[in-house]
N, C-alpha and C. Protein backbone atom coordinates (compact mmCIF):
# COMPACT_ATOMS: atom_id res chain seq x y z
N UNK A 1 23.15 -6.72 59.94
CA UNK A 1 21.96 -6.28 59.23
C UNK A 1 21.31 -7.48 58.55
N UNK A 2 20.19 -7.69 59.39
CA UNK A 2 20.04 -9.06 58.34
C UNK A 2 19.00 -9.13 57.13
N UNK A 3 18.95 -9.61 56.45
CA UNK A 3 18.44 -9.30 55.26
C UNK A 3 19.53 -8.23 53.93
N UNK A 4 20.57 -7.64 54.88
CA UNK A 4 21.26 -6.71 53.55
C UNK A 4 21.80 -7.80 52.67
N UNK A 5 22.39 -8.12 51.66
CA UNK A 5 23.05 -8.44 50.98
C UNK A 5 24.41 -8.14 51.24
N UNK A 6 25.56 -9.21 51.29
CA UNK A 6 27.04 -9.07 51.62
C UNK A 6 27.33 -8.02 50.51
N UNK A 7 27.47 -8.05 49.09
CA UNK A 7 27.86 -6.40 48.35
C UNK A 7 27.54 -5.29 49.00
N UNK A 8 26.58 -5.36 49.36
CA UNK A 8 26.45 -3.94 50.36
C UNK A 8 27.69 -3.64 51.84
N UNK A 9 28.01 -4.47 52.18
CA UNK A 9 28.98 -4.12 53.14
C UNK A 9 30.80 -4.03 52.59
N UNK A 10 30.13 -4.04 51.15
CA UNK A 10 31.83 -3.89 50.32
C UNK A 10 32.42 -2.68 50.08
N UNK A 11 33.68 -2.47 50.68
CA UNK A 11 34.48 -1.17 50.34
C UNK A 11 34.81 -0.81 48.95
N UNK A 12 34.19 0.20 48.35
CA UNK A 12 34.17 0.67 47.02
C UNK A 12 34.64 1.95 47.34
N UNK A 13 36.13 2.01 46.77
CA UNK A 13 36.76 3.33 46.91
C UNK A 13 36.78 3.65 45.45
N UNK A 14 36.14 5.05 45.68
CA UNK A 14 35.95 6.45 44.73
C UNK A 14 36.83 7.43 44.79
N UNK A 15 37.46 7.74 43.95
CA UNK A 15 38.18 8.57 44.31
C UNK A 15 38.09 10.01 43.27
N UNK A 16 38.25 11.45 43.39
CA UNK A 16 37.68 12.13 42.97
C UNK A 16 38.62 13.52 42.84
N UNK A 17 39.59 13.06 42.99
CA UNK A 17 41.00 13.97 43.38
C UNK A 17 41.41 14.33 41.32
N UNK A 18 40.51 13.60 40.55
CA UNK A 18 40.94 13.81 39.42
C UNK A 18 39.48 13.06 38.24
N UNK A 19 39.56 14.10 37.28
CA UNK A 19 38.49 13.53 36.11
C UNK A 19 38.65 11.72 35.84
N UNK A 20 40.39 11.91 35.77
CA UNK A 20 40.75 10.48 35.65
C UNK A 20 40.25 9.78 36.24
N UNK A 21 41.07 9.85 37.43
CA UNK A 21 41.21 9.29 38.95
C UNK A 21 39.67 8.76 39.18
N UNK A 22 38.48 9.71 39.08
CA UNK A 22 37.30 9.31 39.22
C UNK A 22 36.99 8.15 37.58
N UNK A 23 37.51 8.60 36.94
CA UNK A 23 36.48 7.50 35.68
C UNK A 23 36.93 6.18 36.21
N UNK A 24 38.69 6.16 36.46
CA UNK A 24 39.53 4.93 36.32
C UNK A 24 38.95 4.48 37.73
N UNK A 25 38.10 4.80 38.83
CA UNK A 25 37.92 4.22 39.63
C UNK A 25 36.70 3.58 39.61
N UNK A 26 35.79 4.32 38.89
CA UNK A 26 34.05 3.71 38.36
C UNK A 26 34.76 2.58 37.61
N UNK A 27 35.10 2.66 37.04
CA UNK A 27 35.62 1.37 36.14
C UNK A 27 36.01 0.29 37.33
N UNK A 28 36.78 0.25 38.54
CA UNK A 28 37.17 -0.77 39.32
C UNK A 28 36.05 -0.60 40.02
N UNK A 29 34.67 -0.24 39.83
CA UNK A 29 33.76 -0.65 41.27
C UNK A 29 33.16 -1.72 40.80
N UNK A 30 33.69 -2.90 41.43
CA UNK A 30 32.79 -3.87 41.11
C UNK A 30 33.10 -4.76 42.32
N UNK A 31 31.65 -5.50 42.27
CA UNK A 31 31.74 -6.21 43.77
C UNK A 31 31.02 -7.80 42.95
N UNK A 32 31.87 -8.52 43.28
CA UNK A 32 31.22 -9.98 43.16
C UNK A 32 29.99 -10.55 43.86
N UNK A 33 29.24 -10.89 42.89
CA UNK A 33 27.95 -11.22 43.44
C UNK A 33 26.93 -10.00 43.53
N UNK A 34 27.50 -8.57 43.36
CA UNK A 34 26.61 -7.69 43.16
C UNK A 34 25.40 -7.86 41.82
N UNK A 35 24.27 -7.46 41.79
CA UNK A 35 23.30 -6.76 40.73
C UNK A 35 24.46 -6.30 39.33
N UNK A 36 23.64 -6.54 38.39
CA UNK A 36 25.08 -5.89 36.98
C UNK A 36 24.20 -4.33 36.97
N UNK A 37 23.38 -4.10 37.73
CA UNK A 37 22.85 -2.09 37.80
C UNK A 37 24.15 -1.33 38.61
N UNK A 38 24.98 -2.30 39.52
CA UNK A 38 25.09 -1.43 40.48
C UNK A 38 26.15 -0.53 39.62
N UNK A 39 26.96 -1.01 39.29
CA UNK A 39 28.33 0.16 38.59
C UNK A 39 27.51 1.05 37.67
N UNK A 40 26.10 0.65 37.06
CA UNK A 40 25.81 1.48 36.24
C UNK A 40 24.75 2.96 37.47
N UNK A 41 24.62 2.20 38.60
CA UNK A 41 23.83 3.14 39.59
C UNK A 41 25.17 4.12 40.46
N UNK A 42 26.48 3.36 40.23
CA UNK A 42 27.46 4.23 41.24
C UNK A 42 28.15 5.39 40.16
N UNK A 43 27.94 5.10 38.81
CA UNK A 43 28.22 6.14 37.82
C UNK A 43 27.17 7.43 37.64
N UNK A 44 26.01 6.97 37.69
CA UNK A 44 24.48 7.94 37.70
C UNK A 44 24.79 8.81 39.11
N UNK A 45 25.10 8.29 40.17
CA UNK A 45 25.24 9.04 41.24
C UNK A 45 26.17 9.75 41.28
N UNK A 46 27.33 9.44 40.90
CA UNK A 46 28.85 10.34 40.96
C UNK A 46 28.79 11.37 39.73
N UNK A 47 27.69 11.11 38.54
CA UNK A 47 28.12 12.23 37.47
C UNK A 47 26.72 13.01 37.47
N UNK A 48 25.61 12.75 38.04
CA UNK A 48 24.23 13.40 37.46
C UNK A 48 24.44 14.89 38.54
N UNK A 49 25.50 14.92 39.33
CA UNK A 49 25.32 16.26 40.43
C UNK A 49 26.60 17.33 39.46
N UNK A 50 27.48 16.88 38.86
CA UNK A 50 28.33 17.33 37.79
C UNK A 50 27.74 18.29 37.17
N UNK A 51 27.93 19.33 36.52
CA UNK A 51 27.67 20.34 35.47
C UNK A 51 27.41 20.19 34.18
N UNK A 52 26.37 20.42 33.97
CA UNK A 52 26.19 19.95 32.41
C UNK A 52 27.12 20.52 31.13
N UNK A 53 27.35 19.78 30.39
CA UNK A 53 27.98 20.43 29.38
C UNK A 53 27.27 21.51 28.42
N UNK A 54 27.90 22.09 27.88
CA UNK A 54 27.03 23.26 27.54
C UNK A 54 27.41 23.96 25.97
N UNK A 55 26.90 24.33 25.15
CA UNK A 55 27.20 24.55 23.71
C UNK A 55 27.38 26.38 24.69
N UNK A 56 28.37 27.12 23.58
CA UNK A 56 29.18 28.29 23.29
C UNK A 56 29.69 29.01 22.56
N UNK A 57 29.72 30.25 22.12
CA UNK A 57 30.10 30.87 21.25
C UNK A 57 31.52 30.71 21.43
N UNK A 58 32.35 30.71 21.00
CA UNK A 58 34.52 30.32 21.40
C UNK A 58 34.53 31.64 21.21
N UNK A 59 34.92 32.09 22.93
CA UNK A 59 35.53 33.30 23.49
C UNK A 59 34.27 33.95 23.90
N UNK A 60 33.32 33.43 24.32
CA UNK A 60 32.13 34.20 25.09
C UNK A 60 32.18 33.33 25.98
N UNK A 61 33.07 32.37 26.59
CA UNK A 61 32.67 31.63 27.61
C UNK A 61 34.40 31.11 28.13
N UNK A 62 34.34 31.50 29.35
CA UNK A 62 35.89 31.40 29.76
C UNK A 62 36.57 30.20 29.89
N UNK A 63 35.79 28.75 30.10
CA UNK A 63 36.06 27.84 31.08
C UNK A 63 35.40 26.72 29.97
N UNK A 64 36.43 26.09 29.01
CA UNK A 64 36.56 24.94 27.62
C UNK A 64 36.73 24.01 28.19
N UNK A 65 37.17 23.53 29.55
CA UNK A 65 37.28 22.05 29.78
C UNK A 65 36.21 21.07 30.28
N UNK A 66 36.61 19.78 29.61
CA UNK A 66 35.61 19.14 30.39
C UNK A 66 35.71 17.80 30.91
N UNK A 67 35.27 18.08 32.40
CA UNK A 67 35.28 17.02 33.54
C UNK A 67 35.19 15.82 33.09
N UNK A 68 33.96 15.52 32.41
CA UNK A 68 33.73 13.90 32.20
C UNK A 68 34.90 13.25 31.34
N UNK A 69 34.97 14.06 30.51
CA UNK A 69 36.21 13.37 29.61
C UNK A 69 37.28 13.30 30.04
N UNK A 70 38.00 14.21 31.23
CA UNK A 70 39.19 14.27 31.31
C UNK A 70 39.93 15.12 30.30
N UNK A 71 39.78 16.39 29.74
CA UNK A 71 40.42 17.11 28.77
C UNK A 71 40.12 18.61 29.30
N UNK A 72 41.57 19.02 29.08
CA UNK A 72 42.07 20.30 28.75
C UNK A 72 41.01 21.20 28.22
N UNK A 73 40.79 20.63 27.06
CA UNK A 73 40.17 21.61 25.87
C UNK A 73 38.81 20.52 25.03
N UNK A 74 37.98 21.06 25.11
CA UNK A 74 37.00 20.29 24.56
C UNK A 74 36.60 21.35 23.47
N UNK A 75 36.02 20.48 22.33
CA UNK A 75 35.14 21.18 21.46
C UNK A 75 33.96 20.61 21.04
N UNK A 76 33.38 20.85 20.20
CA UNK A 76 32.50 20.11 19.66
C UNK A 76 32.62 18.77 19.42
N UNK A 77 33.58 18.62 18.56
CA UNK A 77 33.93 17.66 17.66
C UNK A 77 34.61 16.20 18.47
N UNK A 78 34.87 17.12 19.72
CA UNK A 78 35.39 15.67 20.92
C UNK A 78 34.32 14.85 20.84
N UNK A 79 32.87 15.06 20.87
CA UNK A 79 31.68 14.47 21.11
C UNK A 79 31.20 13.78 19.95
N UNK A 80 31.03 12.85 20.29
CA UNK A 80 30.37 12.11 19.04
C UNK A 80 28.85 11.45 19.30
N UNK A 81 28.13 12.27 20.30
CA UNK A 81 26.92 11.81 20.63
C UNK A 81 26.07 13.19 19.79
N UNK A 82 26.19 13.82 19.05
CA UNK A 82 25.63 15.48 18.99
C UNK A 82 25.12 15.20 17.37
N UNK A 83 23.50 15.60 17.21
CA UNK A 83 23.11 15.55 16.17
C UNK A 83 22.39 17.01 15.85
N UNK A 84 21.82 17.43 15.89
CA UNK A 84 21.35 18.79 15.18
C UNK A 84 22.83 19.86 15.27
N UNK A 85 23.72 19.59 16.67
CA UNK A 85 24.65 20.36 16.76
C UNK A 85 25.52 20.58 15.40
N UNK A 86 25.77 19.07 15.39
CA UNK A 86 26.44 18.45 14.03
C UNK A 86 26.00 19.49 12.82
N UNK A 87 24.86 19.73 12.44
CA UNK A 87 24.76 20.30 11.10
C UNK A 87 25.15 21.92 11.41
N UNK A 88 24.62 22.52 12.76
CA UNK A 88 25.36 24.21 12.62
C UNK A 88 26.93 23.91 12.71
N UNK A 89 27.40 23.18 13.45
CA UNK A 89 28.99 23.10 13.17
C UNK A 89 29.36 23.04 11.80
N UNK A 90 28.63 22.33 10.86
CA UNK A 90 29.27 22.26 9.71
C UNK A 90 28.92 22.89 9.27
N UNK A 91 27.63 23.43 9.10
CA UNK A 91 27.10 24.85 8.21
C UNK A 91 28.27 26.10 8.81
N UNK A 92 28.70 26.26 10.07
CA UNK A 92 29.47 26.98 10.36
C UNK A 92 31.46 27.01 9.61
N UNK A 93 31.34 26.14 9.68
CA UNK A 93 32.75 25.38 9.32
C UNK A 93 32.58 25.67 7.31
N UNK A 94 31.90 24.97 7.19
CA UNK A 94 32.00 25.70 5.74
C UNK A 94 31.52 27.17 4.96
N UNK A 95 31.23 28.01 6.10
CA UNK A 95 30.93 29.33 6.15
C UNK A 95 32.41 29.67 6.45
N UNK A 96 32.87 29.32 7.25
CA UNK A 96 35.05 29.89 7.74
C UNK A 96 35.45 29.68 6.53
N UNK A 97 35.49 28.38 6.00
CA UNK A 97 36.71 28.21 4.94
C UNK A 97 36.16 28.89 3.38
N UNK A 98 34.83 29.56 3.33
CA UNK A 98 34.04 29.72 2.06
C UNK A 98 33.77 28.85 0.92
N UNK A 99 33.16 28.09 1.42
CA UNK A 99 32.75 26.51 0.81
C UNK A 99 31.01 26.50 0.16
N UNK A 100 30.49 27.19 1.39
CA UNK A 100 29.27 26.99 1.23
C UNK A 100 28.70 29.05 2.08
N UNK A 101 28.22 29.76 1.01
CA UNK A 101 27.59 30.74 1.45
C UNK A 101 26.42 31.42 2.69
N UNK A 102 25.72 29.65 2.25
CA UNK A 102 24.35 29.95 2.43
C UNK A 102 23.95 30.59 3.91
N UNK A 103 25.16 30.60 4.87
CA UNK A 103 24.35 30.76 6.06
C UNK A 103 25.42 31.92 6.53
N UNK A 104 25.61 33.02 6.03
CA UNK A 104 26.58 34.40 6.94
C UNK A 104 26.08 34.34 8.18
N UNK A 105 24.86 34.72 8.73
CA UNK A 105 24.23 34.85 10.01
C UNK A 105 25.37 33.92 10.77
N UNK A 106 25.54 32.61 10.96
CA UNK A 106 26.17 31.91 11.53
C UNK A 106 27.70 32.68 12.18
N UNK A 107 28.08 33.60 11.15
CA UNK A 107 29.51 34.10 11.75
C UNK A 107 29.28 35.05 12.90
N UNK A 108 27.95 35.50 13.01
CA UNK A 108 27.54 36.81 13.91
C UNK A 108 27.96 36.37 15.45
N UNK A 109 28.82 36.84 16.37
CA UNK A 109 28.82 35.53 17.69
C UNK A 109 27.59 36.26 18.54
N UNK A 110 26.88 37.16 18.47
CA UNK A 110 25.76 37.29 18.88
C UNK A 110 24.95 35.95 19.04
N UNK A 111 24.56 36.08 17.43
CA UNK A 111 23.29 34.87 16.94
C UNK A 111 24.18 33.61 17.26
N UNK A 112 24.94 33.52 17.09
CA UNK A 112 25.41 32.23 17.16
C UNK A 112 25.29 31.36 19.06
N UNK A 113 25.82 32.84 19.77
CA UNK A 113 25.32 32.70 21.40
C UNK A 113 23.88 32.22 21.00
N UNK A 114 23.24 32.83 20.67
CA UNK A 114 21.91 32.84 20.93
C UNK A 114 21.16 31.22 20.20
N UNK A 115 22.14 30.90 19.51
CA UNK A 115 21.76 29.22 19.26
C UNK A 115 22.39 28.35 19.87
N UNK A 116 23.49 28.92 20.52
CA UNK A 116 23.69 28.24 21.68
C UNK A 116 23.09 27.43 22.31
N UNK A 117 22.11 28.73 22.90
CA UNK A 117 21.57 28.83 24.41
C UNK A 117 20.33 28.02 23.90
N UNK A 118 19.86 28.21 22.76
CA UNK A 118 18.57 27.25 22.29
C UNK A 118 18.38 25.74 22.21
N UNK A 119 20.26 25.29 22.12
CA UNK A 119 20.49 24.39 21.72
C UNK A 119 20.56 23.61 23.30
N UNK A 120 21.22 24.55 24.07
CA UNK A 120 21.41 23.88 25.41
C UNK A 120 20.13 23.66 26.33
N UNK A 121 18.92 24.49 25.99
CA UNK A 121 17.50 24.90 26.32
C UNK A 121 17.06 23.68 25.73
N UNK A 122 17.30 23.33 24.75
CA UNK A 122 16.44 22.17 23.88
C UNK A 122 17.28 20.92 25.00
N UNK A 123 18.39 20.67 24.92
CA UNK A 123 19.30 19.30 25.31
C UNK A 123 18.03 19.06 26.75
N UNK A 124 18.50 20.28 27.65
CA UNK A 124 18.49 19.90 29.07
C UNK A 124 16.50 19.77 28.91
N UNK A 125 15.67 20.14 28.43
CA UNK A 125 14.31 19.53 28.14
C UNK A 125 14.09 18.50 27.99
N UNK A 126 14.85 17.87 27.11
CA UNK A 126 15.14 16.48 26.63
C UNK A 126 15.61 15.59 27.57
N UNK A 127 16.37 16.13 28.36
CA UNK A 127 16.53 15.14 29.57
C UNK A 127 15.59 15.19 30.67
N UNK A 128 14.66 16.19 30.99
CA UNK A 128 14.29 15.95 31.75
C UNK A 128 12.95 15.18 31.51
N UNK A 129 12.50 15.01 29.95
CA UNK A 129 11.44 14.08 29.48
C UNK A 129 11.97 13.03 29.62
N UNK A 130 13.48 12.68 29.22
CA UNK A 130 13.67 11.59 29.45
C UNK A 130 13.99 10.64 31.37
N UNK A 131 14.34 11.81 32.20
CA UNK A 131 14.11 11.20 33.16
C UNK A 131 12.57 11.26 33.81
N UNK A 132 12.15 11.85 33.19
CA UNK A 132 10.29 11.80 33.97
C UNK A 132 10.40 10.14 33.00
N UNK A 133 10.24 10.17 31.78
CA UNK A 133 9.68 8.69 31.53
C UNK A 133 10.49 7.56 32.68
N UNK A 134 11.58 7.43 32.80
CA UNK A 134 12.02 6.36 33.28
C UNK A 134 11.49 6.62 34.61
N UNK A 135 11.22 7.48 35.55
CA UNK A 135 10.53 7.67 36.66
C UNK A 135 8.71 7.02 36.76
N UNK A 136 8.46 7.34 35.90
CA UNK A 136 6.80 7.35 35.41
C UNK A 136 6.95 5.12 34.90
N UNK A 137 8.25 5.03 34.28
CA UNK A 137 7.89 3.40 33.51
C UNK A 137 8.49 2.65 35.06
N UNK A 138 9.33 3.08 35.50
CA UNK A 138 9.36 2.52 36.96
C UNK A 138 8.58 2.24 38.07
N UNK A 139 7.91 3.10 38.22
CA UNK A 139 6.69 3.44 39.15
C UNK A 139 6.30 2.08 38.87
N UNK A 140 5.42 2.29 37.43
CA UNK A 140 4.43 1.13 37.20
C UNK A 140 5.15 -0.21 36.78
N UNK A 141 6.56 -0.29 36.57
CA UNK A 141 7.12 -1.93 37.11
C UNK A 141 7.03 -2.15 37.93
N UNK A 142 7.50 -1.03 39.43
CA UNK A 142 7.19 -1.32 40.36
C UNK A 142 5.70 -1.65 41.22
N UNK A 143 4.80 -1.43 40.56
CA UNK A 143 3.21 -1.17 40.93
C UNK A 143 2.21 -2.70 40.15
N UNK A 144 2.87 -3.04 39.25
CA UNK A 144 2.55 -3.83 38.55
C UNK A 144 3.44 -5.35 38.38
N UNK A 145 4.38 -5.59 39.34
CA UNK A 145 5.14 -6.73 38.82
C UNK A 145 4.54 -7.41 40.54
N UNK A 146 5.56 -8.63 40.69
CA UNK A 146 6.04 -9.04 41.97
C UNK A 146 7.48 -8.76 42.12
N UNK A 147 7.69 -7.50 42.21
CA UNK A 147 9.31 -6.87 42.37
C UNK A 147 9.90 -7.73 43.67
């Protein structure tokens, strides 16, 4: 092929037999002399077809584990990327132990589903503004440079 680049004809084994198995192998894809995008382009491809994670009422939803991390049991609190989540967890959390009154509604697992689903409604919006921009600022690097 002439014109490919030799990284391109490099054996990059993925393996997928496990949450692990797959992270610990993104971690070994690397090819000398490759682009420094590519491990970050062979991670985007292997996790963006994955299932999104998803906020839940505990015990309205059968299935707590989660893939990316490699865990059994996930909760909230595994995550340390979560900001509005952050304050109903704790408004919730100090509603259990009777710390702080102000919010009963929170114990209802009705309402609480139902902020869930607002919360997961809000996330996955958010991503998809955020992949239209990088689609939309690409375009015009690409349209506007000597790529």
């Amino acid at each position: 092929n002439a014109g490919v680049p030799d990284f391109f004809a490099q054996n990059i084994e993925i393996q997928v037999d496990s949450a692990k198995a797959l992270a610990e192998s993104l971690d070994r894809a690397a090819v000398p002399g490759a682009p420094p995008y590519l491990n970050t382009l062979l991670r985007i491809l292997a996790t963006r077809c994955m299932m999104q994670a998803i906020y839940f009422c505990s015990g309205m939803e059968p299935d707590t584990h989660h893939y990316g991390l490699a865990t059994a049991i996930y909760t909230h609190f595994t995550s340390p990327i979560r900001r509005y989540s952050d304050v109903i967890v704790h408004r919730l959390l100090a509603v259990c132990v009777g710390v702080d009154p102000t919010y009963p509604a929170l114990t209802d697992k009705q309402k609480q589903q139902q902020l869930c689903n607002n919360l997961n409604y809000r996330h996955k919006m958010a991503q998809y503004a955020q992949r239209s921009s990088v689609a939309f600022h690409t375009q015009l690097f690409m349209t506007s440079s000597n790529f």
